[in-house]
N, C-alpha and C. Protein backbone atom coordinates (compact mmCIF):
# COMPACT_ATOMS: atom_id res chain seq x y z
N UNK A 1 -57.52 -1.37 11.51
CA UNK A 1 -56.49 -1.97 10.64
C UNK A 1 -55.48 -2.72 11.49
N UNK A 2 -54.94 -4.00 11.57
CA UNK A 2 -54.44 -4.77 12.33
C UNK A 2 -53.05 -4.59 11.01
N UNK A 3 -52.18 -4.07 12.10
CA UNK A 3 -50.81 -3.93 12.18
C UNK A 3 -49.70 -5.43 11.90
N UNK A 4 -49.24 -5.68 10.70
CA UNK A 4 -48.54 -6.98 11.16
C UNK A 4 -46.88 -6.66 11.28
N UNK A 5 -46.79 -6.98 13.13
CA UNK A 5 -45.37 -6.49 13.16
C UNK A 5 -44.44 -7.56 12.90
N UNK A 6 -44.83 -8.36 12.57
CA UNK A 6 -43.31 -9.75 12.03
C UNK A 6 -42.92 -9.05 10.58
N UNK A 7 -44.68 -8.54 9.86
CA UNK A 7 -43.70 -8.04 7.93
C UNK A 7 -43.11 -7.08 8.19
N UNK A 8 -43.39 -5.61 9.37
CA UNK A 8 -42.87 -4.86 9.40
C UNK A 8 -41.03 -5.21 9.88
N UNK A 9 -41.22 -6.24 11.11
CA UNK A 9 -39.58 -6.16 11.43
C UNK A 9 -38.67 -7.27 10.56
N UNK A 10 -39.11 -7.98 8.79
CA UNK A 10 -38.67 -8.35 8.42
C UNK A 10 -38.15 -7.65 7.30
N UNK A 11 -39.31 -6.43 7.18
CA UNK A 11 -39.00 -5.14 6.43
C UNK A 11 -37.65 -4.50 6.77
N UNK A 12 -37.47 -4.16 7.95
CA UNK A 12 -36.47 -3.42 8.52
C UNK A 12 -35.39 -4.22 7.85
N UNK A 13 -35.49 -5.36 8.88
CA UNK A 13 -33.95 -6.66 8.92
C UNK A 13 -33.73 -6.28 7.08
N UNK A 14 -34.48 -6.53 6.54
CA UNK A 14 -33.94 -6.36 5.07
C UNK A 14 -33.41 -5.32 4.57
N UNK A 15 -33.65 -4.04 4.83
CA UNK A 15 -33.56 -3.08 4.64
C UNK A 15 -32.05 -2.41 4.95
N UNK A 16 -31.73 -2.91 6.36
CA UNK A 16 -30.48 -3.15 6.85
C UNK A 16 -29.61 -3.52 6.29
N UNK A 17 -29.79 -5.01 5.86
CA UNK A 17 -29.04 -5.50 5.28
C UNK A 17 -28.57 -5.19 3.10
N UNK A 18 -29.51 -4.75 3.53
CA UNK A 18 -29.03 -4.28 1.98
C UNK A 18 -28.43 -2.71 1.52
N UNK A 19 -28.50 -2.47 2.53
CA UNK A 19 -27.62 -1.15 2.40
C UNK A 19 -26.25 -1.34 2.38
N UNK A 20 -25.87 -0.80 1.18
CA UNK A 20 -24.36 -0.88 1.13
C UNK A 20 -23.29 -0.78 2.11
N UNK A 21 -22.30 -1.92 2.26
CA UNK A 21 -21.63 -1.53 3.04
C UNK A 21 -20.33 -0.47 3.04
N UNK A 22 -19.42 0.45 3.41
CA UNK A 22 -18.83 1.47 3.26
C UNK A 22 -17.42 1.15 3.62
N UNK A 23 -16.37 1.29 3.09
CA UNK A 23 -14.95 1.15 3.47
C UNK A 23 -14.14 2.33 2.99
N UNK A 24 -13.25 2.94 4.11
CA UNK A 24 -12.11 4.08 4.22
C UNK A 24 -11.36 3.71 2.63
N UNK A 25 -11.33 4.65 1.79
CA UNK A 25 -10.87 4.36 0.38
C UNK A 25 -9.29 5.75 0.50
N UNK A 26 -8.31 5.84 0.31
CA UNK A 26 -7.63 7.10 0.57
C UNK A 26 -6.60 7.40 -0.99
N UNK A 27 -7.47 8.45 -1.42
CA UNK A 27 -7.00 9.13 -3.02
C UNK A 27 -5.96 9.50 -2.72
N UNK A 28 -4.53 8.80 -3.55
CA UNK A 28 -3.10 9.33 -3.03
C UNK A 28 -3.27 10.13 -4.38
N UNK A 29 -2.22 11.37 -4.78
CA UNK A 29 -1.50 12.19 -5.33
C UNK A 29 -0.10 11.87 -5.50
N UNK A 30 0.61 11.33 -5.96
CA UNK A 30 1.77 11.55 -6.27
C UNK A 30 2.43 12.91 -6.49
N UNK A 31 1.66 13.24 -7.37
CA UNK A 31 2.13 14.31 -8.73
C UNK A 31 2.55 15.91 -7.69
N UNK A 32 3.24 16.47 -8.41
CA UNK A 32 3.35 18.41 -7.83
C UNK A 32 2.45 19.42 -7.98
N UNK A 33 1.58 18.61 -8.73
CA UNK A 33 0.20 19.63 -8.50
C UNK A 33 -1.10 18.96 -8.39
N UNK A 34 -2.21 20.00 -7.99
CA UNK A 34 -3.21 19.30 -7.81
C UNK A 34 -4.07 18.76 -8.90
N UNK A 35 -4.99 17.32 -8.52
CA UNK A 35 -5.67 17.09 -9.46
C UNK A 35 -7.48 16.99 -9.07
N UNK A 36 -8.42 16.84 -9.91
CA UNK A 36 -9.36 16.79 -9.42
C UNK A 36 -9.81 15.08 -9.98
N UNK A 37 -10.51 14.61 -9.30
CA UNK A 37 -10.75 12.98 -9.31
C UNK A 37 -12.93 12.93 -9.62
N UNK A 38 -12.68 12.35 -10.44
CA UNK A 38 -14.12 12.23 -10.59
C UNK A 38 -14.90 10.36 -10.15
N UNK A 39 -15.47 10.18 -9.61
CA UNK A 39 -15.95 9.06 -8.75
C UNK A 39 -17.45 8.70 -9.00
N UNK A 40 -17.50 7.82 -10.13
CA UNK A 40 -19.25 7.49 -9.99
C UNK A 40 -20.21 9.25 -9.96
N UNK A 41 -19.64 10.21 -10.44
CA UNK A 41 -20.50 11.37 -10.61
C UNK A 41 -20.18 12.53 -9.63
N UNK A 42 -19.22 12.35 -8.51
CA UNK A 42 -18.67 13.27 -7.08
C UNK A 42 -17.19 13.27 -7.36
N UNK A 43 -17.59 14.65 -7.26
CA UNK A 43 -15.87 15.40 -7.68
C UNK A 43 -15.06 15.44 -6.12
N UNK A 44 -13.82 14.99 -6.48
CA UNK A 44 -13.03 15.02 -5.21
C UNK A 44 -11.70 16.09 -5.70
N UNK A 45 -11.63 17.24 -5.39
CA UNK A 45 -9.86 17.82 -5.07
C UNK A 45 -8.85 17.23 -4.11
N UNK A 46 -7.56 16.45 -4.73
CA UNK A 46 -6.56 16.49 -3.84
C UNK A 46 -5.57 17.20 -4.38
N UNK A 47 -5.10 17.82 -2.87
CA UNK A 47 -3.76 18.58 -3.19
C UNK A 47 -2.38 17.74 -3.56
N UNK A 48 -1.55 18.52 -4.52
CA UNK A 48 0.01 18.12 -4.57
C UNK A 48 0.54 17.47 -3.58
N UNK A 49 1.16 15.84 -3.70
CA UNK A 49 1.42 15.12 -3.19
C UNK A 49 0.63 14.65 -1.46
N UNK A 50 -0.64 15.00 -1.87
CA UNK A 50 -1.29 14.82 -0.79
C UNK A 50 -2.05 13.98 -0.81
N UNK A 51 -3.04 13.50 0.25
CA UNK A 51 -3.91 12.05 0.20
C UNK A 51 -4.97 12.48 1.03
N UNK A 52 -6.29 12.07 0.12
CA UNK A 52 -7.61 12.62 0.59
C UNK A 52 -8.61 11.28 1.22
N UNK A 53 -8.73 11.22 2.19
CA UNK A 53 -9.64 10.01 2.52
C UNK A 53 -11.21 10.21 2.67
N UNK A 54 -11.90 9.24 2.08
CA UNK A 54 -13.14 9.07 1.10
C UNK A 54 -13.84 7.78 2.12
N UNK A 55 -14.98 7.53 1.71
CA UNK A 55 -15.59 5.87 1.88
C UNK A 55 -16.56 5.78 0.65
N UNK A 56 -16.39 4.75 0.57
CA UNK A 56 -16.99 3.88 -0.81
C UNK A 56 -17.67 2.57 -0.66
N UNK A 57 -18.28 2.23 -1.54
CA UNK A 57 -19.31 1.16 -1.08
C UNK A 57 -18.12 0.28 -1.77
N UNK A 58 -18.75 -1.16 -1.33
CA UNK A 58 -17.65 -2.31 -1.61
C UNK A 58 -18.76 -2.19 -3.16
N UNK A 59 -18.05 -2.80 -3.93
CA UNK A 59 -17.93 -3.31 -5.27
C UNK A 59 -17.38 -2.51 -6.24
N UNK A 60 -18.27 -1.72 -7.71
CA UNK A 60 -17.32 -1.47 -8.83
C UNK A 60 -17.04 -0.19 -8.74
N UNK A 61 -16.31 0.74 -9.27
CA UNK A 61 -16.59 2.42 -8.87
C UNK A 61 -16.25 2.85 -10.37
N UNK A 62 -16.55 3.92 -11.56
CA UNK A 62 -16.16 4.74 -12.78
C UNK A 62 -15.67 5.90 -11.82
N UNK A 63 -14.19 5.93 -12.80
CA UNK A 63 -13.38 7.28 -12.58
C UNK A 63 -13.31 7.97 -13.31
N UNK A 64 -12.92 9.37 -13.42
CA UNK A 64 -11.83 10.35 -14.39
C UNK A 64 -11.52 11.23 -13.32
N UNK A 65 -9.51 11.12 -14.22
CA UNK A 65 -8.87 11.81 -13.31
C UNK A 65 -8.35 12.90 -14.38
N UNK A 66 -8.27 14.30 -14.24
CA UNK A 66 -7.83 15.62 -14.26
C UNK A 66 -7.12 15.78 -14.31
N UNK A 67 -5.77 15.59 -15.19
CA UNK A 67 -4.30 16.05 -14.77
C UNK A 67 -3.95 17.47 -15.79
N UNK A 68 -3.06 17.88 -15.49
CA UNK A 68 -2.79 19.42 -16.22
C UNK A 68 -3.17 19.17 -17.57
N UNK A 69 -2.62 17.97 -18.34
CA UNK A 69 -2.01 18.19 -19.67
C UNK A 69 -3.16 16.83 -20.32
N UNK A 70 -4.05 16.08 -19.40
CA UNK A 70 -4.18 15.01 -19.92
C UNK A 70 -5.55 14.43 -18.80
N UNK A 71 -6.27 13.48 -19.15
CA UNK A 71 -7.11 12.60 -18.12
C UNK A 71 -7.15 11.20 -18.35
N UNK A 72 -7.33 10.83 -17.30
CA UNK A 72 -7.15 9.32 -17.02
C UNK A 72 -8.95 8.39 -16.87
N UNK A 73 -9.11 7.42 -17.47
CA UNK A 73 -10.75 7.31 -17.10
C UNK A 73 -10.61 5.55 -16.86
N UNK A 74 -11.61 4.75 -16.48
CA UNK A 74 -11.66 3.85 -15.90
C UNK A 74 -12.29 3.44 -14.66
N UNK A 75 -11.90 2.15 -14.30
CA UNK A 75 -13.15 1.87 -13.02
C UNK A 75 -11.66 0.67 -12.06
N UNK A 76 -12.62 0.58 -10.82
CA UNK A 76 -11.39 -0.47 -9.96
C UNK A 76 -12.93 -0.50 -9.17
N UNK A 77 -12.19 -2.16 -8.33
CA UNK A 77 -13.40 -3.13 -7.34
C UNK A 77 -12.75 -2.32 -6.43
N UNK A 78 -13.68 -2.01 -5.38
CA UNK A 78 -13.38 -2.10 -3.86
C UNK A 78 -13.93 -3.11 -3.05
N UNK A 79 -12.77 -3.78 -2.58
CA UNK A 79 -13.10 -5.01 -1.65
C UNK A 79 -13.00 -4.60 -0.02
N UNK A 80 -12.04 -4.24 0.64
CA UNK A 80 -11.42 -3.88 1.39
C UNK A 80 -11.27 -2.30 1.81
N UNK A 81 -10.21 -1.68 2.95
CA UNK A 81 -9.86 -0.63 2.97
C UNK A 81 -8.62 -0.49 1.71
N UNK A 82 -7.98 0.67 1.24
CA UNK A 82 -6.91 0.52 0.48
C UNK A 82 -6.63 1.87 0.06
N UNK A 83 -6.03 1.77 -0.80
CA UNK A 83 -5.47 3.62 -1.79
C UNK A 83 -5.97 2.97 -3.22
N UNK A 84 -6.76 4.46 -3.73
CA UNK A 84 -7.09 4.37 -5.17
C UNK A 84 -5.94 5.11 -6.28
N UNK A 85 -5.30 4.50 -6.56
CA UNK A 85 -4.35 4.61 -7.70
C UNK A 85 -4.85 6.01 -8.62
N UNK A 86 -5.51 6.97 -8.26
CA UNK A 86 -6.08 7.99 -9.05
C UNK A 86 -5.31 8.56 -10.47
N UNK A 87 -3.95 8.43 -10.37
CA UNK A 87 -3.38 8.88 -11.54
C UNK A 87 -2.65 7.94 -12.50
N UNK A 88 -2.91 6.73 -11.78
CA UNK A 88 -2.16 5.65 -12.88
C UNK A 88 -0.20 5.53 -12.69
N UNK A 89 -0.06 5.45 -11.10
CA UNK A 89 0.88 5.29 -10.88
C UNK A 89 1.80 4.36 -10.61
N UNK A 90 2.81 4.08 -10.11
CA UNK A 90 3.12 2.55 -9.60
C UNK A 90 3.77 2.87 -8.27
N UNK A 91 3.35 1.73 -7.59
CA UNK A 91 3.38 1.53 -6.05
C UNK A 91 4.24 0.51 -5.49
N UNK A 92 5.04 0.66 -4.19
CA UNK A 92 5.95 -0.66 -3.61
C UNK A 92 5.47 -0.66 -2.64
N UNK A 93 5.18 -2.12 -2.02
CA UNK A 93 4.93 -2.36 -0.39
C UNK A 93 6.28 -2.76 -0.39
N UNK A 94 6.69 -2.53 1.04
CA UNK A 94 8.04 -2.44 1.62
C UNK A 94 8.08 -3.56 2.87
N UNK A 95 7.89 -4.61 2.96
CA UNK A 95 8.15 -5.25 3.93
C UNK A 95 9.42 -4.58 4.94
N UNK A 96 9.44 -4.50 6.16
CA UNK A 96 11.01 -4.76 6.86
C UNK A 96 11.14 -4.63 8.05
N UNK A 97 12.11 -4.97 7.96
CA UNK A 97 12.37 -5.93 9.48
C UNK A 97 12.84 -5.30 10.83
N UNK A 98 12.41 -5.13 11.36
CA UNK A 98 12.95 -4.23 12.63
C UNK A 98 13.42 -5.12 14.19
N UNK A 99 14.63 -5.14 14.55
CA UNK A 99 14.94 -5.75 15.86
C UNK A 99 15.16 -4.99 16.96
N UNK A 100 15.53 -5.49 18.11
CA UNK A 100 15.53 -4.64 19.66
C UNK A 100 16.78 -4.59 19.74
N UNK A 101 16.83 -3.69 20.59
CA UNK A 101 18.20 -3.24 20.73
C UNK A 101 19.67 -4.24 21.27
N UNK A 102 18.71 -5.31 21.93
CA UNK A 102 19.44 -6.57 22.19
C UNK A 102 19.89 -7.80 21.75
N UNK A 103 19.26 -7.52 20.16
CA UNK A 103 20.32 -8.39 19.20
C UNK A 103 21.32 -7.96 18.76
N UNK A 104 22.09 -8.72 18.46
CA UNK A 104 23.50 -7.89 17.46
C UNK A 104 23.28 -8.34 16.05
N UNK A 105 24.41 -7.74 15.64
CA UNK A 105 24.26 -7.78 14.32
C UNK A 105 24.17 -9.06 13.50
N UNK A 106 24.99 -9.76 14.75
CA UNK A 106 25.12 -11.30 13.67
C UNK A 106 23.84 -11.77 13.90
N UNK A 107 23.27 -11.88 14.77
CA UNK A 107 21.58 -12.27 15.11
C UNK A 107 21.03 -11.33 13.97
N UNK A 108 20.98 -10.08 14.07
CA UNK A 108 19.74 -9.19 13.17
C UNK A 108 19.76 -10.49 11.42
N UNK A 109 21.20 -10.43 10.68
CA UNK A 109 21.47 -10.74 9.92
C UNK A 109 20.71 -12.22 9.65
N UNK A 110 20.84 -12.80 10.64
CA UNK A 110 20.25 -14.61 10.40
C UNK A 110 18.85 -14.39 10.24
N UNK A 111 18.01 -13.81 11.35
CA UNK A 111 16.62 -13.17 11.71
C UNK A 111 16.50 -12.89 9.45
N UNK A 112 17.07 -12.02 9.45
CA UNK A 112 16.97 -11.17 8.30
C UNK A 112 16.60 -12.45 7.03
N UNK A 113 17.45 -13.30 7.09
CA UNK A 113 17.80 -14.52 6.12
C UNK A 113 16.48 -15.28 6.18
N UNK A 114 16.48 -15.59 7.63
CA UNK A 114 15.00 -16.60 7.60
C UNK A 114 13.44 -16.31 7.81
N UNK A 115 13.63 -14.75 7.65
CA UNK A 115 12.05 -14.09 8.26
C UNK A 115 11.85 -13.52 7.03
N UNK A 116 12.52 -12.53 6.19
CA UNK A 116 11.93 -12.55 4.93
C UNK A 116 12.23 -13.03 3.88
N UNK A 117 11.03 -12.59 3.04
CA UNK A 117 11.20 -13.48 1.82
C UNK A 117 11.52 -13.02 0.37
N UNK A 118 12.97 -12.50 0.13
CA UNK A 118 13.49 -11.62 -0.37
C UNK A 118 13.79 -12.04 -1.72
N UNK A 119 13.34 -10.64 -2.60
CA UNK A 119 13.01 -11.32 -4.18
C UNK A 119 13.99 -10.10 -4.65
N UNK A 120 13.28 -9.78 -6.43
CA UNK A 120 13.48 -8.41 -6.43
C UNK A 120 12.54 -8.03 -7.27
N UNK A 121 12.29 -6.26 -7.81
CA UNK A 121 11.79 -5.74 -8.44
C UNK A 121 12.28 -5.24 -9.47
N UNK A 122 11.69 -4.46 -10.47
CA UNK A 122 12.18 -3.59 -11.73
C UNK A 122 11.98 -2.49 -11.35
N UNK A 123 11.98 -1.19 -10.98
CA UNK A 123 11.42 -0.13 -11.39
C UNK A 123 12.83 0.46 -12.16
N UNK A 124 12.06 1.34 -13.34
CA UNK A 124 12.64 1.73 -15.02
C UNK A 124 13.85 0.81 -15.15
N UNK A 125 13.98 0.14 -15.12
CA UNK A 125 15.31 -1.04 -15.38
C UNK A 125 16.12 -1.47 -14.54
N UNK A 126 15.78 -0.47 -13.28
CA UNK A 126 17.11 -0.78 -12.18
C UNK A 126 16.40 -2.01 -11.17
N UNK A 127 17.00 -2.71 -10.65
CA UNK A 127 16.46 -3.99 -9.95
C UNK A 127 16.65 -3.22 -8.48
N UNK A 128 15.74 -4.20 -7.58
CA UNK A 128 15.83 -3.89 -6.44
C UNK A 128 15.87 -4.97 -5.05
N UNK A 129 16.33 -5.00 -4.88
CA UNK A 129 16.25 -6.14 -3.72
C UNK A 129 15.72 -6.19 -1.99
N UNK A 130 14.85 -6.95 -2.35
CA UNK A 130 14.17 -6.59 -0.58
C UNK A 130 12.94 -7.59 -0.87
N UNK A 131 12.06 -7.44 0.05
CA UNK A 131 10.84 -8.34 0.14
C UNK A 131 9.94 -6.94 -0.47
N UNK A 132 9.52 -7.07 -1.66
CA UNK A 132 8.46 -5.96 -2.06
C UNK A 132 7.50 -6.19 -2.95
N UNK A 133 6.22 -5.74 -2.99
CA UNK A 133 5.25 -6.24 -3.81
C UNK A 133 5.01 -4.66 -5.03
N UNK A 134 5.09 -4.85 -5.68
CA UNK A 134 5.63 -3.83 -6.91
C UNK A 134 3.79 -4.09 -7.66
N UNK A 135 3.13 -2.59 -7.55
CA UNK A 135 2.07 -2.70 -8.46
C UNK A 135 2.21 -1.05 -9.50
N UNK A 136 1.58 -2.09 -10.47
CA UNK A 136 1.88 -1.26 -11.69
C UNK A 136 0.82 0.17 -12.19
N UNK A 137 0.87 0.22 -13.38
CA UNK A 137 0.13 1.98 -13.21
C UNK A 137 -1.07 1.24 -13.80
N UNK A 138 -1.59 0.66 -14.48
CA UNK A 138 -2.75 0.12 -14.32
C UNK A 138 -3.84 -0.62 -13.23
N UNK A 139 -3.09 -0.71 -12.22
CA UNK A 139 -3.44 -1.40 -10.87
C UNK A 139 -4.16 -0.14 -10.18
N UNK A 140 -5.67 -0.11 -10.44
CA UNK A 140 -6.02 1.50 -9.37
C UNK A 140 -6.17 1.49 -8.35
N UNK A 141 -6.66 0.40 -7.92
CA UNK A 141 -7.08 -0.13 -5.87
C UNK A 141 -5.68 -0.89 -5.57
N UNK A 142 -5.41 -0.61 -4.54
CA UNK A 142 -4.44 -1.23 -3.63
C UNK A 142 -5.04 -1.63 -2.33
N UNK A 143 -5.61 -3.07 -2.04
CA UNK A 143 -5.89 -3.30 -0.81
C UNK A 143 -4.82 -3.14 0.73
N UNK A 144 -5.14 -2.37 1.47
CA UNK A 144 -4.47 -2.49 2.28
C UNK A 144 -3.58 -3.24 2.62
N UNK A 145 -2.37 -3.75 2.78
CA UNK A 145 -1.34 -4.71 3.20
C UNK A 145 -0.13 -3.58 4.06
N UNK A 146 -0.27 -2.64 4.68
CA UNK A 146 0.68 -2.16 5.68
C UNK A 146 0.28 -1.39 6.21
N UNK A 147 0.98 -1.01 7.51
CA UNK A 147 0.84 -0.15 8.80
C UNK A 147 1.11 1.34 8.09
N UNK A 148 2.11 1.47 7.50
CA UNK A 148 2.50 3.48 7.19
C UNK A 148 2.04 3.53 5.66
N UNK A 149 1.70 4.65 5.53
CA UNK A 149 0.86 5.16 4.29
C UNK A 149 1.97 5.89 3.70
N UNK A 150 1.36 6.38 2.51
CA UNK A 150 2.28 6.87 1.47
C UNK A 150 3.15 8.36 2.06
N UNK A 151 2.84 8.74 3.29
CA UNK A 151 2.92 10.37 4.07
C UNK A 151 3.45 9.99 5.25
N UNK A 152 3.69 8.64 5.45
CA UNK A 152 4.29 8.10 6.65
C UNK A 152 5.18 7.43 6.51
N UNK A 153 6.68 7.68 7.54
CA UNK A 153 7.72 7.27 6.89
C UNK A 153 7.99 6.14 7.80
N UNK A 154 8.92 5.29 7.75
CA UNK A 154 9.24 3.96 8.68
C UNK A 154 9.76 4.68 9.88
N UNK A 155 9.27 4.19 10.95
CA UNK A 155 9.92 4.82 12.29
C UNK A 155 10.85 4.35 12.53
N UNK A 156 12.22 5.03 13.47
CA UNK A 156 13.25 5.25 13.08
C UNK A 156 13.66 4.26 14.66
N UNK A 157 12.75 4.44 15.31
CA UNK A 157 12.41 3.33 16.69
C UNK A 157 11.36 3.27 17.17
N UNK A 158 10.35 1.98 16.08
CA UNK A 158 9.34 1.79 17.04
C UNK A 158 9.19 1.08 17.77
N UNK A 159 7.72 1.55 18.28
CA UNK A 159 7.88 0.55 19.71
C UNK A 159 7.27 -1.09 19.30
N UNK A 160 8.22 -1.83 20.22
CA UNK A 160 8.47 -3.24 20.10
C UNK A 160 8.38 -4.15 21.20
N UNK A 161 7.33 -5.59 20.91
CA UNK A 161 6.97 -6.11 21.79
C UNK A 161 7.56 -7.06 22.38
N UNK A 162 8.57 -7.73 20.92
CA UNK A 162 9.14 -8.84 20.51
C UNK A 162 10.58 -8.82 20.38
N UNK A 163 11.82 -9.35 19.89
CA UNK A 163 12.94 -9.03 19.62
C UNK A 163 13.34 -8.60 18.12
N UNK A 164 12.20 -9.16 17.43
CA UNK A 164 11.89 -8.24 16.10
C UNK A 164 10.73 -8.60 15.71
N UNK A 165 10.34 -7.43 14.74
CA UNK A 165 8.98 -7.53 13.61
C UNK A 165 8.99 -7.28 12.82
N UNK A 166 8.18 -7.44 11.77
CA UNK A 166 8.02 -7.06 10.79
C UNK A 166 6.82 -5.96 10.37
N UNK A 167 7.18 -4.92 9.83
CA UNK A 167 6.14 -3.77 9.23
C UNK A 167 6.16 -3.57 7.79
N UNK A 168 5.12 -3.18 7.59
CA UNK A 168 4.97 -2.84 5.54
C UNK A 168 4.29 -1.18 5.55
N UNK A 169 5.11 -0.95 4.51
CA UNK A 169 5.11 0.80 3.99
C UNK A 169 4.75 0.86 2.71
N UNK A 170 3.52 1.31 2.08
CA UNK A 170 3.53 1.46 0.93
C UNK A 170 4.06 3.06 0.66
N UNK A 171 5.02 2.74 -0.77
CA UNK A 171 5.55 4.10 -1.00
C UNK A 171 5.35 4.15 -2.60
N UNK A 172 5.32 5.92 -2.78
CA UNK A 172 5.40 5.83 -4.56
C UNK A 172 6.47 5.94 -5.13
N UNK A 173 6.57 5.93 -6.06
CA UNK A 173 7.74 5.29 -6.61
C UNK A 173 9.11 6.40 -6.17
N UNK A 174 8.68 7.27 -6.48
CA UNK A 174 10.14 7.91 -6.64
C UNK A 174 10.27 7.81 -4.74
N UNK A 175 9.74 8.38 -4.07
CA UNK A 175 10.08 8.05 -2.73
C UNK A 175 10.84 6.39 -2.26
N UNK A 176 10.00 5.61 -2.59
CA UNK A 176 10.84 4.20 -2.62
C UNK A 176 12.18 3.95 -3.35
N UNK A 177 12.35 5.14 -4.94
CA UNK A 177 13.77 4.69 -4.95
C UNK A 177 14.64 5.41 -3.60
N UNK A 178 14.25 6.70 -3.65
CA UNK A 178 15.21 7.41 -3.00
C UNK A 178 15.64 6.60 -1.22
N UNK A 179 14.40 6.21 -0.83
CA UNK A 179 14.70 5.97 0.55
C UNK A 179 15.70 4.68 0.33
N UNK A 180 15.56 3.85 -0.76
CA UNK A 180 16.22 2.46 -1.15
C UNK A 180 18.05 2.92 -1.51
N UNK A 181 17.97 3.93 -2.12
CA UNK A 181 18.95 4.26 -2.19
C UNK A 181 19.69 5.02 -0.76
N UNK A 182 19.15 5.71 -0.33
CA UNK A 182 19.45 6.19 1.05
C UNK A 182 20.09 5.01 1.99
N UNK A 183 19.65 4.23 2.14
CA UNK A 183 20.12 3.06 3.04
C UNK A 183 21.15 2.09 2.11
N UNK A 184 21.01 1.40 0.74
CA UNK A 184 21.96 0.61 0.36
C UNK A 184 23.06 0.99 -0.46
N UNK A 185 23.22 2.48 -1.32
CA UNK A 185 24.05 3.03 -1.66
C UNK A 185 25.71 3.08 -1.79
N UNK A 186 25.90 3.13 -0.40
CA UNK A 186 27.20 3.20 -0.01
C UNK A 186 27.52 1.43 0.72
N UNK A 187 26.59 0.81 0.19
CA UNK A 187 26.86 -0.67 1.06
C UNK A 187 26.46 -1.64 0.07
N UNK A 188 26.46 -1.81 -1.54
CA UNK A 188 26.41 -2.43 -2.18
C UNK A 188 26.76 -3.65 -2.01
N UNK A 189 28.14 -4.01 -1.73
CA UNK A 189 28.85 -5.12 -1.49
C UNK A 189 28.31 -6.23 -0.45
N UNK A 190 27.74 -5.17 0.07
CA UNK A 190 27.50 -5.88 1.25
C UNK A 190 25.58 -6.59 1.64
N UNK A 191 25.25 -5.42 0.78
CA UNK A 191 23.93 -5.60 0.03
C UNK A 191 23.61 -7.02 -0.74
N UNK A 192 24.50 -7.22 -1.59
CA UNK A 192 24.72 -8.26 -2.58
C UNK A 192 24.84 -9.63 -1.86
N UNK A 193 25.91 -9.27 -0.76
CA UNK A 193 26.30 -10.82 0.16
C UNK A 193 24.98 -10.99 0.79
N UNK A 194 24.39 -10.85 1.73
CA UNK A 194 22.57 -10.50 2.22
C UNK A 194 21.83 -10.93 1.51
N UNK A 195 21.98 -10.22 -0.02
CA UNK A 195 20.97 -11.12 -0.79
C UNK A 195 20.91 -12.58 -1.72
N UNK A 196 22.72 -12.77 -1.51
CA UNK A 196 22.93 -13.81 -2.14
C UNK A 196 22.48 -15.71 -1.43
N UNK A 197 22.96 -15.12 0.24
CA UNK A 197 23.08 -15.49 0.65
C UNK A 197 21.14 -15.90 1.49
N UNK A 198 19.90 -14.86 1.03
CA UNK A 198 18.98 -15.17 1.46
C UNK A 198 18.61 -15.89 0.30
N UNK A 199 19.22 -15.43 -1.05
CA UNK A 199 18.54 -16.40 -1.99
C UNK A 199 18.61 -17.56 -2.09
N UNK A 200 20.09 -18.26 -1.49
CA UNK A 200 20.50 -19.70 -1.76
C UNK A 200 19.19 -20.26 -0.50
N UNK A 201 19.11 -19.57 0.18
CA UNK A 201 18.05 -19.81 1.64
C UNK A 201 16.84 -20.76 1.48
N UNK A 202 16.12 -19.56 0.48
CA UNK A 202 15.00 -19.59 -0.18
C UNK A 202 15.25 -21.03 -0.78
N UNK A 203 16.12 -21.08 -1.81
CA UNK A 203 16.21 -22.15 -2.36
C UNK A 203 16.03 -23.35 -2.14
N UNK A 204 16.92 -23.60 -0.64
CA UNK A 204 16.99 -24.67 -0.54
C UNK A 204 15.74 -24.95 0.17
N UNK A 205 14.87 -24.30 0.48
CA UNK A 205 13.90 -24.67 1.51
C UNK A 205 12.31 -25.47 -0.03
């Protein structure tokens, strides 16, 4: 029997190539207790406010999610790496800006004006101001767009190559108000001038 090795190694090459490809998918939790996540037929447990990392083939995926009182069902694309929205939550990417220790303030401030691109958001009625991309509770995939995850907080000095950069944090909601409030709180006034003053920016450009 004469062997034909070109069908066999075109067999392979194909074979290869059609195997799905796989991307880091990471099931956040918001919530205070645990839920169980159902995925195309594979049950996943994550713990209370914890985040379980998965891989998934790129394209469509069917969910149901488990919550104490209630379940959530539906499907999301996977394109990319990202977080699967498992409970129908809403999410902020956090752009921001970090400088070296050798600017001052009046530098950080200009840097600040012309490097981002500062809008605002809604969350429950209160507005927010900063460069942030606001996704809603119907949104279940979040493609990757930042360095710190929902369990990782902005470093407080990182390390820096440049005289500033820019990093993105996705956070859930209630964490994003609180940290938002943590920093502009007691500096409203001054908050307001910053943003008035990046908006006319924007404008004119």
């Amino acid at each position: 029997m004469k062997i034909d090795i070109k069908s066999i190694i075109v067999l392979l090459l194909f074979s290869a190539c059609t195997q799905a490809e796989k991307v880091k998918v990471s099931i956040d939790n918001p919530m205070v207790s645990n839920i169980e996540v159902n995925i195309d037929g594979k049950a996943y447990k994550v713990a209370a406010e914890g985040l379980e990392d998965i891989e998934l083939t790129i394209g469509e995926h069917n969910f149901e999610t488990k919550l104490e009182q209630s379940s959530i069902k539906g499907s999301f694309i996977v394109e990319t790496e990202g977080i699967f929205n498992a409970t129908g939550s809403e999410y902020v990417v956090w752009n921001e800006l970090f400088v070296s220790k050798e600017v001052t303030p009046e530098e950080a401030e200009a840097i600040y004006v012309s490097v981002l691109k500062e809008d605002s958001i809604l969350l429950d009625g209160a507005k927010y101001f900063g460069e942030f991309i606001k996704y809603d509770k119907n949104t279940y995939f979040i493609p990757q767009k930042w360095v710190y995850n929902t369990l990782t907080p902005f470093p407080s000095n990182p390390s820096m190559t440049a005289r500033y950069e820019t990093k993105k944090k996705i956070f859930r909601k209630m964490p994003f108000i609180s940290e938002y409030q943590e920093r502009y709180a007691f500096d409203e006034k001054e908050t307001k001038r910053i943003m008035d003053s990046v908006m006319r920016t924007n404008h004119s450009h």
